[in-house]
PDB file of N, CA and C in Angstrom:
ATOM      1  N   UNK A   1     -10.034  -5.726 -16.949  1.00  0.00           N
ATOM      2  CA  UNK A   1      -8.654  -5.727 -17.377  1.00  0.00           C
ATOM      3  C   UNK A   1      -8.158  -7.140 -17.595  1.00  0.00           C
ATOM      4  N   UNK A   2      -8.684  -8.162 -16.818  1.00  0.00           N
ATOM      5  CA  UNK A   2      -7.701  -9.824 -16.654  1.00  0.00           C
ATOM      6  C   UNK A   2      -8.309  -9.863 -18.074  1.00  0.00           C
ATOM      7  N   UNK A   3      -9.254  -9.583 -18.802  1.00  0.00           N
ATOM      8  CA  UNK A   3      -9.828 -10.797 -20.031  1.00  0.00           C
ATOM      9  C   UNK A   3      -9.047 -10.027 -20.788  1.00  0.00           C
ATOM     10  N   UNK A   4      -8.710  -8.771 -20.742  1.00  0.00           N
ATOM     11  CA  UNK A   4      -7.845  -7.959 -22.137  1.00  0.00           C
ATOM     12  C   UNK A   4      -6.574  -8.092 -22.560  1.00  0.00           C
ATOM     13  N   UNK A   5      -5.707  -8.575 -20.925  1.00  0.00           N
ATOM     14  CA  UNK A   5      -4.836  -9.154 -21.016  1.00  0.00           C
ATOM     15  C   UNK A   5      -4.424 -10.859 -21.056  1.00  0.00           C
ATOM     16  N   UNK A   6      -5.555 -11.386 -20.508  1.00  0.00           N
ATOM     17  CA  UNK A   6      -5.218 -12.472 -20.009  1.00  0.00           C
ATOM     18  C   UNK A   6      -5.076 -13.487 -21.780  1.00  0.00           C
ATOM     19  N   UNK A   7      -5.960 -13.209 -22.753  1.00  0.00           N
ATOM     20  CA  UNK A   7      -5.547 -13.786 -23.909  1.00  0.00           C
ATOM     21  C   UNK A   7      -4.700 -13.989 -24.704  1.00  0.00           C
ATOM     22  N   UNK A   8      -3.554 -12.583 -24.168  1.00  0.00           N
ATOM     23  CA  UNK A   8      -2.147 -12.859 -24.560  1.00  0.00           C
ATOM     24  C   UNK A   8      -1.188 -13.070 -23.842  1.00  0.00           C
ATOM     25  N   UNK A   9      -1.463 -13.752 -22.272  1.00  0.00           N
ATOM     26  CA  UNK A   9      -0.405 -14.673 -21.744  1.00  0.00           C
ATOM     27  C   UNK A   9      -1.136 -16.247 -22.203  1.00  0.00           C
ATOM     28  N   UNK A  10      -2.329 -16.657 -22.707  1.00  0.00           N
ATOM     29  CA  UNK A  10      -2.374 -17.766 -22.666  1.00  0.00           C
ATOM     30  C   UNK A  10      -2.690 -18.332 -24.280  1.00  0.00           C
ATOM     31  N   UNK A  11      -2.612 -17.321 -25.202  1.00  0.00           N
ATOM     32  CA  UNK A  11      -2.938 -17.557 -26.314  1.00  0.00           C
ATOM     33  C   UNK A  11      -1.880 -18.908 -26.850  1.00  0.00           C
ATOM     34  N   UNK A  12      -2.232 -19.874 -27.585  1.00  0.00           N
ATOM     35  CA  UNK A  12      -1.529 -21.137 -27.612  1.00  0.00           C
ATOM     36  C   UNK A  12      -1.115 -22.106 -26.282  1.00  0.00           C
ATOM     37  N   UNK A  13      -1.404 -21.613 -25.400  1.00  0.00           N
ATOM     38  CA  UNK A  13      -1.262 -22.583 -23.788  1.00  0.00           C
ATOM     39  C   UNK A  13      -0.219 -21.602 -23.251  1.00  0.00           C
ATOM     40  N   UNK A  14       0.280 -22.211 -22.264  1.00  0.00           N
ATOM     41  CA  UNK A  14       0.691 -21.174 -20.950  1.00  0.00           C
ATOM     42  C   UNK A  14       2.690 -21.149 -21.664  1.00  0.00           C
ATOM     43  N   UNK A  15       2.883 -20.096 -21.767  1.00  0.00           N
ATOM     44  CA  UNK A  15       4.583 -19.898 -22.414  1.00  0.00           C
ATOM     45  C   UNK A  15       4.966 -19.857 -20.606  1.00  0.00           C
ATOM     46  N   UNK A  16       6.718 -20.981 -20.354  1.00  0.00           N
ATOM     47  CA  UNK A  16       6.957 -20.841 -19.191  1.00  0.00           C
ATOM     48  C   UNK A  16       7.916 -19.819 -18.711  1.00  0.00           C
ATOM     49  N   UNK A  17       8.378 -19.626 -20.330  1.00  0.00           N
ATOM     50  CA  UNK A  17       9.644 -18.052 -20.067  1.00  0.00           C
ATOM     51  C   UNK A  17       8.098 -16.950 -19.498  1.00  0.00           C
ATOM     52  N   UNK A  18       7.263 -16.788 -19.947  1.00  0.00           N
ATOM     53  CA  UNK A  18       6.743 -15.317 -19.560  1.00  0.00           C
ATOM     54  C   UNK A  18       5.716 -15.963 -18.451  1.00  0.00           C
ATOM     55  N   UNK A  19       5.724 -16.917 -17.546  1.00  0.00           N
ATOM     56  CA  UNK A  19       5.449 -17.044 -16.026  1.00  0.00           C
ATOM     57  C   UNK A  19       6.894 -17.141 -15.437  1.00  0.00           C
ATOM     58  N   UNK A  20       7.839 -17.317 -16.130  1.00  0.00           N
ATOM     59  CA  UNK A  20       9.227 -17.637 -14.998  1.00  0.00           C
ATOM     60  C   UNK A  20       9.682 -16.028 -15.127  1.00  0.00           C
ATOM     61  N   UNK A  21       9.122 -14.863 -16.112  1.00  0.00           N
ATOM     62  CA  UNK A  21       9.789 -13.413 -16.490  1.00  0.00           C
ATOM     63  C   UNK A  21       8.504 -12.882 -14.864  1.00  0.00           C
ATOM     64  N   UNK A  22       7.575 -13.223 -15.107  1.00  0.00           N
ATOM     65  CA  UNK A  22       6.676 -12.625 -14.153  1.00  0.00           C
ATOM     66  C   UNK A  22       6.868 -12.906 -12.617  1.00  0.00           C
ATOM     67  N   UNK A  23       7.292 -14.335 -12.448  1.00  0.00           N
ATOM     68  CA  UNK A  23       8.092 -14.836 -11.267  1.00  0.00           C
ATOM     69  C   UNK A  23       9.162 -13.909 -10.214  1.00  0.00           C
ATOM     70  N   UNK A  24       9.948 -13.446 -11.755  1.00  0.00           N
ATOM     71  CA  UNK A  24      10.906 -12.873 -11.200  1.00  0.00           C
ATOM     72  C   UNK A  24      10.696 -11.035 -10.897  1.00  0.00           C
ATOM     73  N   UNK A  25       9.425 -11.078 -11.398  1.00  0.00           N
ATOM     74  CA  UNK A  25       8.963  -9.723 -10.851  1.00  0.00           C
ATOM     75  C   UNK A  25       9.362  -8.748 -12.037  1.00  0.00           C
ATOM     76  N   UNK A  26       9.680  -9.632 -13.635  1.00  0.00           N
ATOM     77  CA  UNK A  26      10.151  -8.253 -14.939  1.00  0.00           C
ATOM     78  C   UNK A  26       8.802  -8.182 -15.448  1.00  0.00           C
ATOM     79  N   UNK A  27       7.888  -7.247 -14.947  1.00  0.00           N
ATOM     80  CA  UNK A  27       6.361  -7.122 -15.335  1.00  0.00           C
ATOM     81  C   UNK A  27       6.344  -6.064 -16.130  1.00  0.00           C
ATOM     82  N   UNK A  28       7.493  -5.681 -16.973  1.00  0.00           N
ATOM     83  CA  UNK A  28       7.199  -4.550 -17.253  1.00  0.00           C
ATOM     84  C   UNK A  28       6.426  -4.235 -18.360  1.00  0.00           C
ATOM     85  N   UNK A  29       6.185  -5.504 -19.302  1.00  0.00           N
ATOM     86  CA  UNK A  29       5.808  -5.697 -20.325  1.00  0.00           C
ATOM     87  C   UNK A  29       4.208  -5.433 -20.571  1.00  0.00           C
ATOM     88  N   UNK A  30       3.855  -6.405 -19.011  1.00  0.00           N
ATOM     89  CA  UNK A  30       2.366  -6.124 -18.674  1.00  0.00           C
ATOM     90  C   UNK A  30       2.028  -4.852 -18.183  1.00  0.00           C
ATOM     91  N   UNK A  31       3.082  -4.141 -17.594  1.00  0.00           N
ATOM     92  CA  UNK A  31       2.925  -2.534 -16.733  1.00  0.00           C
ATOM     93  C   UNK A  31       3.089  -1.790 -18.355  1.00  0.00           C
ATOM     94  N   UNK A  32       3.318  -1.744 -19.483  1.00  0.00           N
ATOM     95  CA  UNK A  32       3.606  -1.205 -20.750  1.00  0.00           C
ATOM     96  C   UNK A  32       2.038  -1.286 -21.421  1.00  0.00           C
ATOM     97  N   UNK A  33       1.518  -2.591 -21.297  1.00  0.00           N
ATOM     98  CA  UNK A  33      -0.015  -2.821 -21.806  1.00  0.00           C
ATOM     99  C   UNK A  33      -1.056  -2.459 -21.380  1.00  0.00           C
ATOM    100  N   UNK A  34      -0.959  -2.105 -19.930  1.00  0.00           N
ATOM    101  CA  UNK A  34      -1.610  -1.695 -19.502  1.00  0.00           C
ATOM    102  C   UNK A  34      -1.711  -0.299 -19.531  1.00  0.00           C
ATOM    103  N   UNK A  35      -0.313   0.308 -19.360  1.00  0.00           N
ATOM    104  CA  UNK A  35      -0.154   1.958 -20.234  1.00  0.00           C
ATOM    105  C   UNK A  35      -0.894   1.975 -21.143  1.00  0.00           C
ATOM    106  N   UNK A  36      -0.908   1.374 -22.436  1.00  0.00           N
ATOM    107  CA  UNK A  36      -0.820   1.892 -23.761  1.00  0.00           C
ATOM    108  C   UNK A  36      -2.065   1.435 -23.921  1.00  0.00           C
ATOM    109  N   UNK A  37      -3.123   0.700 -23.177  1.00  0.00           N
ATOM    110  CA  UNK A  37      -4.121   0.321 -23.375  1.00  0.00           C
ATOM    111  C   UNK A  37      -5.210   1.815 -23.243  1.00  0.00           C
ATOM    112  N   UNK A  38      -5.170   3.123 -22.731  1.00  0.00           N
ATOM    113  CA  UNK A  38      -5.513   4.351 -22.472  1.00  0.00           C
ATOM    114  C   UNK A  38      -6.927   3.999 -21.564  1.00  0.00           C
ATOM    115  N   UNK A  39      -7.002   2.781 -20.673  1.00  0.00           N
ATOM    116  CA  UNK A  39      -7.733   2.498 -20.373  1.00  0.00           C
ATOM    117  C   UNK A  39      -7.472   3.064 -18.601  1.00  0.00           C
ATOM    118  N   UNK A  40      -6.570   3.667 -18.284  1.00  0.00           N
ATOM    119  CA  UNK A  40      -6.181   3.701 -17.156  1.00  0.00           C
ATOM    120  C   UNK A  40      -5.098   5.128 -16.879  1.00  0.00           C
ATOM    121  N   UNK A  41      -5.300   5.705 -15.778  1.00  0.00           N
ATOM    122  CA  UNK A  41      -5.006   6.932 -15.186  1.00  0.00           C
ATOM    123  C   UNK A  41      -3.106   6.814 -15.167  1.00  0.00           C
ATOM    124  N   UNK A  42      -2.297   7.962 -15.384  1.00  0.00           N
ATOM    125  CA  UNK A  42      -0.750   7.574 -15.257  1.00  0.00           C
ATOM    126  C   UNK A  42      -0.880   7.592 -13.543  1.00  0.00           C
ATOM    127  N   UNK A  43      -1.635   7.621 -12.803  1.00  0.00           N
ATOM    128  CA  UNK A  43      -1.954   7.264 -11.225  1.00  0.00           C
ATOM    129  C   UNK A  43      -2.185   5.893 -10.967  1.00  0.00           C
ATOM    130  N   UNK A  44      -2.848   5.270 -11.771  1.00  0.00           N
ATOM    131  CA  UNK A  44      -3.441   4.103 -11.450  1.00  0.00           C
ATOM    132  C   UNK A  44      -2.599   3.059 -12.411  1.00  0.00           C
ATOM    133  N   UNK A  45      -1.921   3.616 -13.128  1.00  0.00           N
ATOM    134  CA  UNK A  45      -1.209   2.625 -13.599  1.00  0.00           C
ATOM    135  C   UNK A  45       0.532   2.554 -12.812  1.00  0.00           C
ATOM    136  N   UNK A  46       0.609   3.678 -11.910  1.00  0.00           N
ATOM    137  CA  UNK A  46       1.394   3.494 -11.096  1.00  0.00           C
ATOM    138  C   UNK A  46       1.151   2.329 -10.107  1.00  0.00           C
ATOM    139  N   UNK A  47       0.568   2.939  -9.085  1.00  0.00           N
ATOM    140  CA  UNK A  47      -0.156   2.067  -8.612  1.00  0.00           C
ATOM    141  C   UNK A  47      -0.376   0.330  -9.145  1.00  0.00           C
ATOM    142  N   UNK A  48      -0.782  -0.051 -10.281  1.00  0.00           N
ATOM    143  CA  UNK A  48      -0.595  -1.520 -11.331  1.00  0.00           C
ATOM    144  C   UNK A  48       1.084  -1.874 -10.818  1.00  0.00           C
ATOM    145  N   UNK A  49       1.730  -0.752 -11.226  1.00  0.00           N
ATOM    146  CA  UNK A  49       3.084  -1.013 -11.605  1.00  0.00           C
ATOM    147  C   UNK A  49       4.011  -1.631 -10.238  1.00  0.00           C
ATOM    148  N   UNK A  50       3.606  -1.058  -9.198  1.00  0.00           N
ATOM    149  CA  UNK A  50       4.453  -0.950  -7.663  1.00  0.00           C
ATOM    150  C   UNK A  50       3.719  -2.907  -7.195  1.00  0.00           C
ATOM    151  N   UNK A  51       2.305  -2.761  -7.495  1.00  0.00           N
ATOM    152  CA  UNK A  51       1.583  -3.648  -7.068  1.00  0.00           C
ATOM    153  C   UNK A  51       2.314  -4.714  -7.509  1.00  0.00           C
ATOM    154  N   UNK A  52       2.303  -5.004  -8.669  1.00  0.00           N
ATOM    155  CA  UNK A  52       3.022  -6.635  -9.357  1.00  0.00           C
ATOM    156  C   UNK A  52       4.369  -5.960  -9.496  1.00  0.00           C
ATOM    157  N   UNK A  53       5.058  -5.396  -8.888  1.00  0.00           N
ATOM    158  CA  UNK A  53       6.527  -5.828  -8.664  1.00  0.00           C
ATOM    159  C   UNK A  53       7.056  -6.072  -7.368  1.00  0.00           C
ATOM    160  N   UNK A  54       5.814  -5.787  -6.446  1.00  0.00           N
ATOM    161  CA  UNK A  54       5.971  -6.104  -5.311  1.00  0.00           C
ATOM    162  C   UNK A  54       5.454  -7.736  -4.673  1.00  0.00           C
ATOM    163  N   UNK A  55       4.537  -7.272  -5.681  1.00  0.00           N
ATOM    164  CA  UNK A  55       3.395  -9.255  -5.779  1.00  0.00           C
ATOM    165  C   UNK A  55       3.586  -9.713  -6.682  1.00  0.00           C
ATOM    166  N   UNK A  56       4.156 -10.225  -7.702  1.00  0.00           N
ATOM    167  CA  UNK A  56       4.012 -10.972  -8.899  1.00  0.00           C
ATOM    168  C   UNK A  56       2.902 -11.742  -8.539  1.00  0.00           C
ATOM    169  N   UNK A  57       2.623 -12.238  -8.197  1.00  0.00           N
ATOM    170  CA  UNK A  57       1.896 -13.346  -7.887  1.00  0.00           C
ATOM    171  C   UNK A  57       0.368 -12.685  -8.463  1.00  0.00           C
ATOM    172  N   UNK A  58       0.154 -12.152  -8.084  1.00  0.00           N
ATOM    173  CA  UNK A  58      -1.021 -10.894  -8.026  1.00  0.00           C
ATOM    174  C   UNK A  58      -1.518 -10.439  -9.686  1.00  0.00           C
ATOM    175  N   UNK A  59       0.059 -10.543 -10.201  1.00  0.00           N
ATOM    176  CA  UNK A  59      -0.389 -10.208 -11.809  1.00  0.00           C
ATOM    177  C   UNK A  59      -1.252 -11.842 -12.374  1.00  0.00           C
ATOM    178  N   UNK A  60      -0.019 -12.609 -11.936  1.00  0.00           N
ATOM    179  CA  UNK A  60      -0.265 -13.638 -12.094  1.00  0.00           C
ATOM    180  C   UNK A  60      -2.043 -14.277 -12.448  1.00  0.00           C
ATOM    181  N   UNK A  61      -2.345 -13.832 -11.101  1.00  0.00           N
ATOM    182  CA  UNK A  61      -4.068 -14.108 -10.455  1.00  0.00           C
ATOM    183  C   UNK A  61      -4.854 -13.692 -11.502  1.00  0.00           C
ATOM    184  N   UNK A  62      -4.142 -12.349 -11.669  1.00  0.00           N
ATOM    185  CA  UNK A  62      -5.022 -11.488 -13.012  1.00  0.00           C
ATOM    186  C   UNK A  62      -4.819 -12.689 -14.113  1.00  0.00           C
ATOM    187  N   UNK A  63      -4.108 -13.000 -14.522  1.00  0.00           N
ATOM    188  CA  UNK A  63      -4.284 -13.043 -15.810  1.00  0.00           C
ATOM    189  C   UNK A  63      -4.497 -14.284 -16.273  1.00  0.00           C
ATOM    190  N   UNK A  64      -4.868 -15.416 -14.609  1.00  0.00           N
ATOM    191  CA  UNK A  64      -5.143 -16.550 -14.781  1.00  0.00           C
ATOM    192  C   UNK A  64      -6.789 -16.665 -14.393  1.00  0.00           C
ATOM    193  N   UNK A  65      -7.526 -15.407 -14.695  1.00  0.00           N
ATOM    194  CA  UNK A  65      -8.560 -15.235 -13.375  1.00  0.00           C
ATOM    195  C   UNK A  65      -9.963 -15.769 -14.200  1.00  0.00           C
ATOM    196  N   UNK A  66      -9.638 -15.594 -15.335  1.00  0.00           N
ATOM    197  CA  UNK A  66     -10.757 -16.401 -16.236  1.00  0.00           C
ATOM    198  C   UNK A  66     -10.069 -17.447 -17.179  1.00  0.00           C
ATOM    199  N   UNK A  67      -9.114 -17.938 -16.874  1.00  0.00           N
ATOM    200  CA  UNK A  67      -8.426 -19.148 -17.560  1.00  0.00           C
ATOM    201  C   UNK A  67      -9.240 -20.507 -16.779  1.00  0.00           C
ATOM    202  N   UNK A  68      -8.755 -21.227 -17.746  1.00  0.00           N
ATOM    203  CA  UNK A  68     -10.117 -22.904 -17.403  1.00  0.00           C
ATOM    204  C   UNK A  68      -8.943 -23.808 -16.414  1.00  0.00           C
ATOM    205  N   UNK A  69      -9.672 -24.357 -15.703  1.00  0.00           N
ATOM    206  CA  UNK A  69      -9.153 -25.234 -14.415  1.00  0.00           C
ATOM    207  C   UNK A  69      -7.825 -25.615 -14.607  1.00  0.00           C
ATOM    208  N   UNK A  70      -7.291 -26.222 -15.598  1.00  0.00           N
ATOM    209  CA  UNK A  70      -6.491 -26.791 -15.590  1.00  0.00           C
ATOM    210  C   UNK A  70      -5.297 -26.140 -16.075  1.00  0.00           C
ATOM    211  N   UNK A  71      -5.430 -24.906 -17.101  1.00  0.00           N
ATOM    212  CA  UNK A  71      -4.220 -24.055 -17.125  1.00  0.00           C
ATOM    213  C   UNK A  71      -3.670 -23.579 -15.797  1.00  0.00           C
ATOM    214  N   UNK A  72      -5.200 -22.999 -15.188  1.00  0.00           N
ATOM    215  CA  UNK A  72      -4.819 -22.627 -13.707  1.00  0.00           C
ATOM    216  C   UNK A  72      -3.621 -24.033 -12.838  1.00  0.00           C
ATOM    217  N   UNK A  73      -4.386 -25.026 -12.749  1.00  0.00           N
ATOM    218  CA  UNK A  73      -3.342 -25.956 -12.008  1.00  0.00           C
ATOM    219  C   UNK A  73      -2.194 -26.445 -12.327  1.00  0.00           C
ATOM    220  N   UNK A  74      -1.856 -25.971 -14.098  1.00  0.00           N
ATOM    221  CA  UNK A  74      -0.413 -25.869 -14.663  1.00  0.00           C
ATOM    222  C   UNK A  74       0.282 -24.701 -13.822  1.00  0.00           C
ATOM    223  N   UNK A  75      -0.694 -23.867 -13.898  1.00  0.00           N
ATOM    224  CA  UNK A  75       0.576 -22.168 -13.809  1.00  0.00           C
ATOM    225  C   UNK A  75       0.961 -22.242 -11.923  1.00  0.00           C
ATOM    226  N   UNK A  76       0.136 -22.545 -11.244  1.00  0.00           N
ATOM    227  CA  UNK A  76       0.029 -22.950  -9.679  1.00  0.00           C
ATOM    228  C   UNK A  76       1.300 -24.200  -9.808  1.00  0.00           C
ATOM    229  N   UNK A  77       1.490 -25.070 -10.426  1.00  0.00           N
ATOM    230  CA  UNK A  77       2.488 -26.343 -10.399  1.00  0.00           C
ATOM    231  C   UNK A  77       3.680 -25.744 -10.706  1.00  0.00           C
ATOM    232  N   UNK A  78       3.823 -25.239 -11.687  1.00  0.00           N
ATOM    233  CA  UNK A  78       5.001 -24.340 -11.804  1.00  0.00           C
ATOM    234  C   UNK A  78       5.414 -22.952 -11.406  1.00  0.00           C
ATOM    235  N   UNK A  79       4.653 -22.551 -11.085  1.00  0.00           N
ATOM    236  CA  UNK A  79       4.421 -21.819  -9.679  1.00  0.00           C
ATOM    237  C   UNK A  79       5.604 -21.879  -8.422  1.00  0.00           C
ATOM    238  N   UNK A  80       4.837 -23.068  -8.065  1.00  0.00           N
ATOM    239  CA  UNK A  80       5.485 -23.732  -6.772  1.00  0.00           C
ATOM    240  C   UNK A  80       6.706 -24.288  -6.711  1.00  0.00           C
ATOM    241  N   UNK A  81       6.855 -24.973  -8.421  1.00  0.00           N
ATOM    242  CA  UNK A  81       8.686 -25.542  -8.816  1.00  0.00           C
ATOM    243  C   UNK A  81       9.216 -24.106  -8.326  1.00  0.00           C
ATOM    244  N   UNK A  82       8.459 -23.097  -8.967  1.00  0.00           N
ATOM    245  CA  UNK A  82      10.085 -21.744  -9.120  1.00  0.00           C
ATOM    246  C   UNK A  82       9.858 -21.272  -7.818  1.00  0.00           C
ATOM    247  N   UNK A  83       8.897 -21.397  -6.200  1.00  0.00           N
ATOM    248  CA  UNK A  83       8.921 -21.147  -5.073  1.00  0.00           C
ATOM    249  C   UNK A  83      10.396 -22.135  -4.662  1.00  0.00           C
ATOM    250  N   UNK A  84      10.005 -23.586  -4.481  1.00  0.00           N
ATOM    251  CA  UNK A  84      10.739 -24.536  -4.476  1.00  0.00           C
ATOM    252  C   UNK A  84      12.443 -23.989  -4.862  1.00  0.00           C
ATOM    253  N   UNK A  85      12.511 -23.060  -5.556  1.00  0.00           N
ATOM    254  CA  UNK A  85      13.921 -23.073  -6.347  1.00  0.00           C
ATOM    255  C   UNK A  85      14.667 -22.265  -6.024  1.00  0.00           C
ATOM    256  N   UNK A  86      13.821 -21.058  -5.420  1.00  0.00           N
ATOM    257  CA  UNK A  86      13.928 -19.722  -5.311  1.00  0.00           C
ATOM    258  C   UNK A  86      14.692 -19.364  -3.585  1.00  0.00           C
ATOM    259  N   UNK A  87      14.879 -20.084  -2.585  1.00  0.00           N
ATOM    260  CA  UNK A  87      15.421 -20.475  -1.518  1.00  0.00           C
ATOM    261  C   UNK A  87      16.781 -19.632  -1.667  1.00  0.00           C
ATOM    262  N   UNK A  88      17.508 -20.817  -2.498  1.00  0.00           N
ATOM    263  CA  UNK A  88      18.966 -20.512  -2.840  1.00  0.00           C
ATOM    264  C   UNK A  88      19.202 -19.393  -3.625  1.00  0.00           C
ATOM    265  N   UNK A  89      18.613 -19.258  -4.383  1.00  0.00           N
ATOM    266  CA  UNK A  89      18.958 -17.444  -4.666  1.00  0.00           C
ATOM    267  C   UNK A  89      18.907 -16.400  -3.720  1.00  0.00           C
ATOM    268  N   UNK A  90      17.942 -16.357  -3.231  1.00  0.00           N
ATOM    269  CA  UNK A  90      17.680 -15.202  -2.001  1.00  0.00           C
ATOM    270  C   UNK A  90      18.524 -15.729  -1.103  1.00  0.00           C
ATOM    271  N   UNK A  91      19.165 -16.440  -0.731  1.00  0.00           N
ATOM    272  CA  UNK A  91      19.605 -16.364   0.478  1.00  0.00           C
ATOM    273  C   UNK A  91      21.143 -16.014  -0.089  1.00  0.00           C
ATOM    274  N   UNK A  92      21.675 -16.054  -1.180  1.00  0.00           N
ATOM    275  CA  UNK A  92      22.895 -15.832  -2.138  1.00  0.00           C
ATOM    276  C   UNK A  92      22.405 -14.092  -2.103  1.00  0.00           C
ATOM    277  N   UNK A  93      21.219 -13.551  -2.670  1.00  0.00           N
ATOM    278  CA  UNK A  93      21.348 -12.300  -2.803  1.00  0.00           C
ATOM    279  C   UNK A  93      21.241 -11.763  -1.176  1.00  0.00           C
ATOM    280  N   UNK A  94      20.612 -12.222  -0.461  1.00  0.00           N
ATOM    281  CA  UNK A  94      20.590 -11.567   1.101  1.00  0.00           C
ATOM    282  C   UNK A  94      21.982 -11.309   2.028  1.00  0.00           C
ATOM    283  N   UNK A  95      23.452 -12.071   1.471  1.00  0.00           N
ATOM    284  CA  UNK A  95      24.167 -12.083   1.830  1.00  0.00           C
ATOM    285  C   UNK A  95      24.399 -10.737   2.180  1.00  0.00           C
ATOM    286  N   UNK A  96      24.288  -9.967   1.253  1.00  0.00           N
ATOM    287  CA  UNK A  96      25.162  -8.756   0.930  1.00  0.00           C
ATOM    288  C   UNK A  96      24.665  -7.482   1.813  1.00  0.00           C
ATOM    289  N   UNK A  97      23.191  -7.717   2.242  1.00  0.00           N
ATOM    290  CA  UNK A  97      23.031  -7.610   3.870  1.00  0.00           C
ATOM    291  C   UNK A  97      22.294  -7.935   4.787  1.00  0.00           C
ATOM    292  N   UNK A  98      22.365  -7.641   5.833  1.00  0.00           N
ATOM    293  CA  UNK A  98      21.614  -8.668   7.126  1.00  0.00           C
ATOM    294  C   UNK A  98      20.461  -8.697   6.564  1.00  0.00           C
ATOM    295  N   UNK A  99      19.742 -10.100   6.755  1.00  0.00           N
ATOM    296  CA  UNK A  99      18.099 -10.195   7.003  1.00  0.00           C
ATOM    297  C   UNK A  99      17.854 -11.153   7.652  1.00  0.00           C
ATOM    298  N   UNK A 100      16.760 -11.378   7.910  1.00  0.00           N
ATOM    299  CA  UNK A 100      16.146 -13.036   8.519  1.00  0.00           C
ATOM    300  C   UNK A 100      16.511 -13.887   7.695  1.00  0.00           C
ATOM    301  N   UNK A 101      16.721 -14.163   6.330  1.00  0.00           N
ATOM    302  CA  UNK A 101      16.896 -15.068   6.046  1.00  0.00           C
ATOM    303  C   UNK A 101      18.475 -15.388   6.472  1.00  0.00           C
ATOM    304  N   UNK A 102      19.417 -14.657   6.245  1.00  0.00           N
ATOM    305  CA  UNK A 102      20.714 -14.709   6.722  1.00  0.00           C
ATOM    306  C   UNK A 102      20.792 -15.110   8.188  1.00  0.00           C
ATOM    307  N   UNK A 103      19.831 -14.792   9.214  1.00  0.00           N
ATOM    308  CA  UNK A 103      20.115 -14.700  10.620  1.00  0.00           C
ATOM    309  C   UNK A 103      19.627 -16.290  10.658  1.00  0.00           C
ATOM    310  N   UNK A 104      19.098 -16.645  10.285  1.00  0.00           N
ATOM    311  CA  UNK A 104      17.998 -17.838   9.965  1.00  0.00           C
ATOM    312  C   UNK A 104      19.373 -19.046   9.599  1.00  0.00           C
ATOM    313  N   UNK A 105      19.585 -18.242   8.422  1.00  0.00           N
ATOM    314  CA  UNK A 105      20.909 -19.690   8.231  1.00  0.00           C
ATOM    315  C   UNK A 105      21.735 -19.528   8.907  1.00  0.00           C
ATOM    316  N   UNK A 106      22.597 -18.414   9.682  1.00  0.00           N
ATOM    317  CA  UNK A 106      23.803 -18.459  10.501  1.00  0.00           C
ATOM    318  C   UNK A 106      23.457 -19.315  11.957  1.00  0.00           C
ATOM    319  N   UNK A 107      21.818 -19.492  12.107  1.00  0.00           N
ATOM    320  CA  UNK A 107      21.841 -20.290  13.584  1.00  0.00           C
ATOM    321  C   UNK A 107      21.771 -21.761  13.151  1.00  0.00           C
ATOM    322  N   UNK A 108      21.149 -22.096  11.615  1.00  0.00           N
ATOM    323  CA  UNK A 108      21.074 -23.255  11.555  1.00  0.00           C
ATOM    324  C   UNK A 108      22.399 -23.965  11.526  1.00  0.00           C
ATOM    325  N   UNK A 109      23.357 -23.318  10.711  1.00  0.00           N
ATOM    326  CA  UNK A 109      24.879 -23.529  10.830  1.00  0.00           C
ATOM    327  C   UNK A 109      25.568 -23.281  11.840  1.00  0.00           C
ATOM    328  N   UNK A 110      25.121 -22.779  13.114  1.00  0.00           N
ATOM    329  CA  UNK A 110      25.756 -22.512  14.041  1.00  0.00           C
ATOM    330  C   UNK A 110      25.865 -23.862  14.668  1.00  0.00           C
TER     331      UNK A 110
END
């Protein structure tokens, strides 16, 4: 599956809207290709579907899994910017109810 897909996330070098769309867990595009590819069970493409919206990261792996060294250490670098970034959002969306991350900042501010 990574080589069938993986040529059209990297065809012309790595696009950063569709690693920052996958980041954010909108896989649906890849969960659609993988449908329509008839290569796969409406079970197992469930299964695809729950997996990378729960892991992005995971699609990610796929589709960097036969890409050459150094795309890999692009998509890993920017990667880590949108880890790096991603702090302040979640803790903006966690507000709305309790979690560790909330309990986490109310002691540091305490």
């Amino acid at each position: 599956m990574a080589a069938m897909f993986a040529y059209e996330f990297m065809d012309g070098g790595v696009d950063s809207d569709s690693l920052g769309r996958i980041y954010r867990g909108d896989v649906g595009e890849w969960v659609s290709a993988v449908a329509g590819s008839g290569l796969f069970t409406n079970s197992q493409v469930e299964r695809i579907d729950t997996a990378w919206h729960s892991n992005p990261k995971s699609l990610l792996d796929t589709l960097l899994s036969e890409a050459d060294e150094m795309t890999v250490k692009r998509c890993e670098m920017t990667w880590a910017a949108l880890d790096r970034s991603e702090p302040l959002e979640r803790a903006e969306v966690a507000v709305g109810g309790y979690s560790s991350v909330v309990a986490s900042a109310s002691i540091t501010i305490a």
